[in-house]
N, C-alpha and C. Protein backbone atom coordinates (compact mmCIF):
# COMPACT_ATOMS: atom_id res chain seq x y z
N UNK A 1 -31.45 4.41 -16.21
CA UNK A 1 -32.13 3.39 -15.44
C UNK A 1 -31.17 2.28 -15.01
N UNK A 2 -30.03 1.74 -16.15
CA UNK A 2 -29.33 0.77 -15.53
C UNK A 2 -28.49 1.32 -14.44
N UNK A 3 -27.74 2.49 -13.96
CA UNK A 3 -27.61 2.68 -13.18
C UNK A 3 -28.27 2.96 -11.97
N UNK A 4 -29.14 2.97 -11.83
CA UNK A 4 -30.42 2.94 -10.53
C UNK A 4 -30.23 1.26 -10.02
N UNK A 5 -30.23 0.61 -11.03
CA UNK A 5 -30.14 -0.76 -10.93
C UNK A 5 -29.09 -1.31 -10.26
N UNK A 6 -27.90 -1.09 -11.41
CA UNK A 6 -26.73 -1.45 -11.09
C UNK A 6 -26.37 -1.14 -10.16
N UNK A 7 -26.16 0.48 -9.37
CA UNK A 7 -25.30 0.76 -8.08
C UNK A 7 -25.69 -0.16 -7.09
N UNK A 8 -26.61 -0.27 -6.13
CA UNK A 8 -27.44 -1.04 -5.43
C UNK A 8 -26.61 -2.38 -5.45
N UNK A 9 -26.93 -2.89 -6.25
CA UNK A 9 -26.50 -4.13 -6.48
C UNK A 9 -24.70 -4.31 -6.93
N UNK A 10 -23.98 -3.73 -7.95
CA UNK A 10 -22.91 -4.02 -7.38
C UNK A 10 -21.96 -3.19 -5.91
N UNK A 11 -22.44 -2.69 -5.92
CA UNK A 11 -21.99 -2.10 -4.02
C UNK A 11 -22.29 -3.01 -2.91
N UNK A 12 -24.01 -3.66 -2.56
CA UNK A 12 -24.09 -5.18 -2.48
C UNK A 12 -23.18 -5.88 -2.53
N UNK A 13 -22.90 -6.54 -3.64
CA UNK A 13 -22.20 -7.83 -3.67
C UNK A 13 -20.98 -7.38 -3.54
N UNK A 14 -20.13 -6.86 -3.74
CA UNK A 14 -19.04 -6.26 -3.42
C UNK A 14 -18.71 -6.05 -2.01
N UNK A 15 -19.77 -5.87 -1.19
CA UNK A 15 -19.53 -5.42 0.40
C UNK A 15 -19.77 -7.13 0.92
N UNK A 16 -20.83 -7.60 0.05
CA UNK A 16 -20.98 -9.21 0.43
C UNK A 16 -19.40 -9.90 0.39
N UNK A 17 -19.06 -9.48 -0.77
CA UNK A 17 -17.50 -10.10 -1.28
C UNK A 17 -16.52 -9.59 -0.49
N UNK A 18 -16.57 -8.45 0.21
CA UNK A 18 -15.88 -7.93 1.38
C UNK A 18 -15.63 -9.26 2.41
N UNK A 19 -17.13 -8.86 3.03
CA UNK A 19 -17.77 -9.74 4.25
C UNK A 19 -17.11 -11.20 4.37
N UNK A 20 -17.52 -11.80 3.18
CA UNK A 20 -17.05 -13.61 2.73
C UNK A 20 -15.00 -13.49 3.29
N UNK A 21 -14.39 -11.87 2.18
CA UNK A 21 -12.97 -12.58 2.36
C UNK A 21 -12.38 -12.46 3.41
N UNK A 22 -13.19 -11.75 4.93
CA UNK A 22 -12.80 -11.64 6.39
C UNK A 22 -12.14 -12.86 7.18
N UNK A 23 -13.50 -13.97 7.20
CA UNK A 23 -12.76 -14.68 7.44
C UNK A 23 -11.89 -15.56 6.91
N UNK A 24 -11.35 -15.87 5.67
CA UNK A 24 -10.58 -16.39 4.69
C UNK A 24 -9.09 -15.59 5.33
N UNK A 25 -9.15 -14.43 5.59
CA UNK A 25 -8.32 -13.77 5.96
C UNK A 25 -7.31 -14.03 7.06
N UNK A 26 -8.46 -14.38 8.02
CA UNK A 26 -7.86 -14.47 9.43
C UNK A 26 -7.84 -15.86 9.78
N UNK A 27 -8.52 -16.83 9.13
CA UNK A 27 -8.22 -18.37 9.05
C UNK A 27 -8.04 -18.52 8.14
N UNK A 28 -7.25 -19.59 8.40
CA UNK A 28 -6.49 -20.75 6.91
C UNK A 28 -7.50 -21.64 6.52
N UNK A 29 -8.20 -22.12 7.58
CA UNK A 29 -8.99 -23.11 7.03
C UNK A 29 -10.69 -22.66 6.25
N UNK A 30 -10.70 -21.53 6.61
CA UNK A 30 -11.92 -20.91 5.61
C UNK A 30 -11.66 -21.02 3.92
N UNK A 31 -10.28 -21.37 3.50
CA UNK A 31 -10.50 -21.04 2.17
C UNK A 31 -11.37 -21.80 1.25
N UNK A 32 -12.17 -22.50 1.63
CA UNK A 32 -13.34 -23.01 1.02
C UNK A 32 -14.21 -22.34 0.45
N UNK A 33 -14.04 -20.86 1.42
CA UNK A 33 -15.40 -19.71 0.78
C UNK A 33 -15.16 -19.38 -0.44
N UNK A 34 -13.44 -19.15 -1.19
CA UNK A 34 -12.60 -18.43 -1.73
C UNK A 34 -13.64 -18.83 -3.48
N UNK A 35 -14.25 -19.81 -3.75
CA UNK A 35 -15.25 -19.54 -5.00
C UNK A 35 -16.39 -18.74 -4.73
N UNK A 36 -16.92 -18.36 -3.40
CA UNK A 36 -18.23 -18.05 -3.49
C UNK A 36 -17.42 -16.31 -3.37
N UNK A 37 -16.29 -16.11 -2.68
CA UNK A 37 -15.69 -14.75 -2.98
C UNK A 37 -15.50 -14.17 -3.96
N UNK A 38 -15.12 -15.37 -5.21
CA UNK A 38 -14.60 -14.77 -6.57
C UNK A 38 -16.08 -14.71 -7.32
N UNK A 39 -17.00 -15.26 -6.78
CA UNK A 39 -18.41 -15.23 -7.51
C UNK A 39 -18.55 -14.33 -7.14
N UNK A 40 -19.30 -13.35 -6.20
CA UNK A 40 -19.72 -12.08 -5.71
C UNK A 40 -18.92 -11.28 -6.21
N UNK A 41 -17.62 -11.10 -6.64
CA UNK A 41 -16.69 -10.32 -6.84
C UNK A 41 -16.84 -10.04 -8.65
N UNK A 42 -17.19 -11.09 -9.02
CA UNK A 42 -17.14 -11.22 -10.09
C UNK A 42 -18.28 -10.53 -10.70
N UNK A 43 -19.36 -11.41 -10.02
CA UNK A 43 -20.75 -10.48 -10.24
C UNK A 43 -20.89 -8.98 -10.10
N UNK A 44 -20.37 -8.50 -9.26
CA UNK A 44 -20.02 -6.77 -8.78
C UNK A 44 -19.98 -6.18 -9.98
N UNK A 45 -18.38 -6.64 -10.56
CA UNK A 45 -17.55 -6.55 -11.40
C UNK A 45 -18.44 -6.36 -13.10
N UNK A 46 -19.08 -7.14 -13.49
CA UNK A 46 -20.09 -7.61 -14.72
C UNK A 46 -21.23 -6.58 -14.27
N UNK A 47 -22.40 -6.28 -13.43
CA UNK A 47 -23.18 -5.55 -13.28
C UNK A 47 -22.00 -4.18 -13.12
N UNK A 48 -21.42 -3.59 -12.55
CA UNK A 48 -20.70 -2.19 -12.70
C UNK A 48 -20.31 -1.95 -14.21
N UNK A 49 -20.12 -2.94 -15.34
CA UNK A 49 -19.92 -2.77 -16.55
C UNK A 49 -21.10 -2.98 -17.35
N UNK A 50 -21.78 -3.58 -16.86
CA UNK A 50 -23.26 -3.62 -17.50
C UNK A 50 -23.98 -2.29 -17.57
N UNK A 51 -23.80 -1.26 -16.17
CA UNK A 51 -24.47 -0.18 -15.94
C UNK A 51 -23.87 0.60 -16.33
N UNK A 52 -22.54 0.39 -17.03
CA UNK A 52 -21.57 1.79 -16.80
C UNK A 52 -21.43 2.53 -15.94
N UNK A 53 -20.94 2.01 -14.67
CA UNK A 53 -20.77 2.67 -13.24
C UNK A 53 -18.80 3.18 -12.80
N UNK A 54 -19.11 3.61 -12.59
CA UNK A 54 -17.56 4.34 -12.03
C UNK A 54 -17.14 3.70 -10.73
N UNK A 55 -18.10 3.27 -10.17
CA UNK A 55 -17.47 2.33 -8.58
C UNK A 55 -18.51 1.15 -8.72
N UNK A 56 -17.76 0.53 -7.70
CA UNK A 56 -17.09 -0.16 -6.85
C UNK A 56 -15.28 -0.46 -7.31
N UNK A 57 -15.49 -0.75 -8.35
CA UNK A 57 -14.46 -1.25 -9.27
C UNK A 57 -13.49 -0.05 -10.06
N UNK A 58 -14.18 1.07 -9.97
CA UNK A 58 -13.23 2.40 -10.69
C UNK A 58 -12.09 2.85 -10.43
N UNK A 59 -11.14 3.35 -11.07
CA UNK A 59 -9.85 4.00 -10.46
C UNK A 59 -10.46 5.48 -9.43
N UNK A 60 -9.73 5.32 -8.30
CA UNK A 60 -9.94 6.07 -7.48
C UNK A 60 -9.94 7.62 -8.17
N UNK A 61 -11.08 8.68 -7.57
CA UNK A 61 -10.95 10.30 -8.16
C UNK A 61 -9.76 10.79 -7.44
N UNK A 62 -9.05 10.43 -6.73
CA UNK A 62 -7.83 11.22 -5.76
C UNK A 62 -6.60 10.40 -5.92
N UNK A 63 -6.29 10.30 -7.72
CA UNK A 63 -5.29 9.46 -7.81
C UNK A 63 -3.83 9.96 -7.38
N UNK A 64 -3.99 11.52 -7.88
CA UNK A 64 -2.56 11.89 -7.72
C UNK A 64 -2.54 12.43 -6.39
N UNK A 65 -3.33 12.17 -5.28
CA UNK A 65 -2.49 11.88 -3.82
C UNK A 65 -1.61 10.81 -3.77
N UNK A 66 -2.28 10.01 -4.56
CA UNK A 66 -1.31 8.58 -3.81
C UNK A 66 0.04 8.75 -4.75
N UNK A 67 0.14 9.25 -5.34
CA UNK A 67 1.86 9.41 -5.91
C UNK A 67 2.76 9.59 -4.97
């Protein structure tokens, strides 16, 4: 069940935490968002370990391509 929960929601905030560090990215003067980024990010982060989830946050399944 916590995973029913959890995916949803940290994939959510994680794509939210995406969204927020765009423009931080491409302007200098956005870095104001840069707490509400590390909040969403953070939150992702705590619910994916809460549920025992493998993503958002997991080591990639196609590691030994990238060698």
């Amino acid at each position: 069940m916590k995973k029913i929960i959890g995916w949803p929601l940290a994939w959510g905030l994680f794509w939210l935490g995406d969204l927020v560090s765009k423009p931080m990215y491409y302007i200098e003067c956005m870095a104001w968002l840069y707490p509400l980024y590390n909040a969403l990010m953070s939150w992702s982060s705590h619910i994916q370990e809460w549920a025992k989830l493998e993503s958002p946050w997991g080591e990639p399944t196609h590691s030994d391509d990238l060698e």
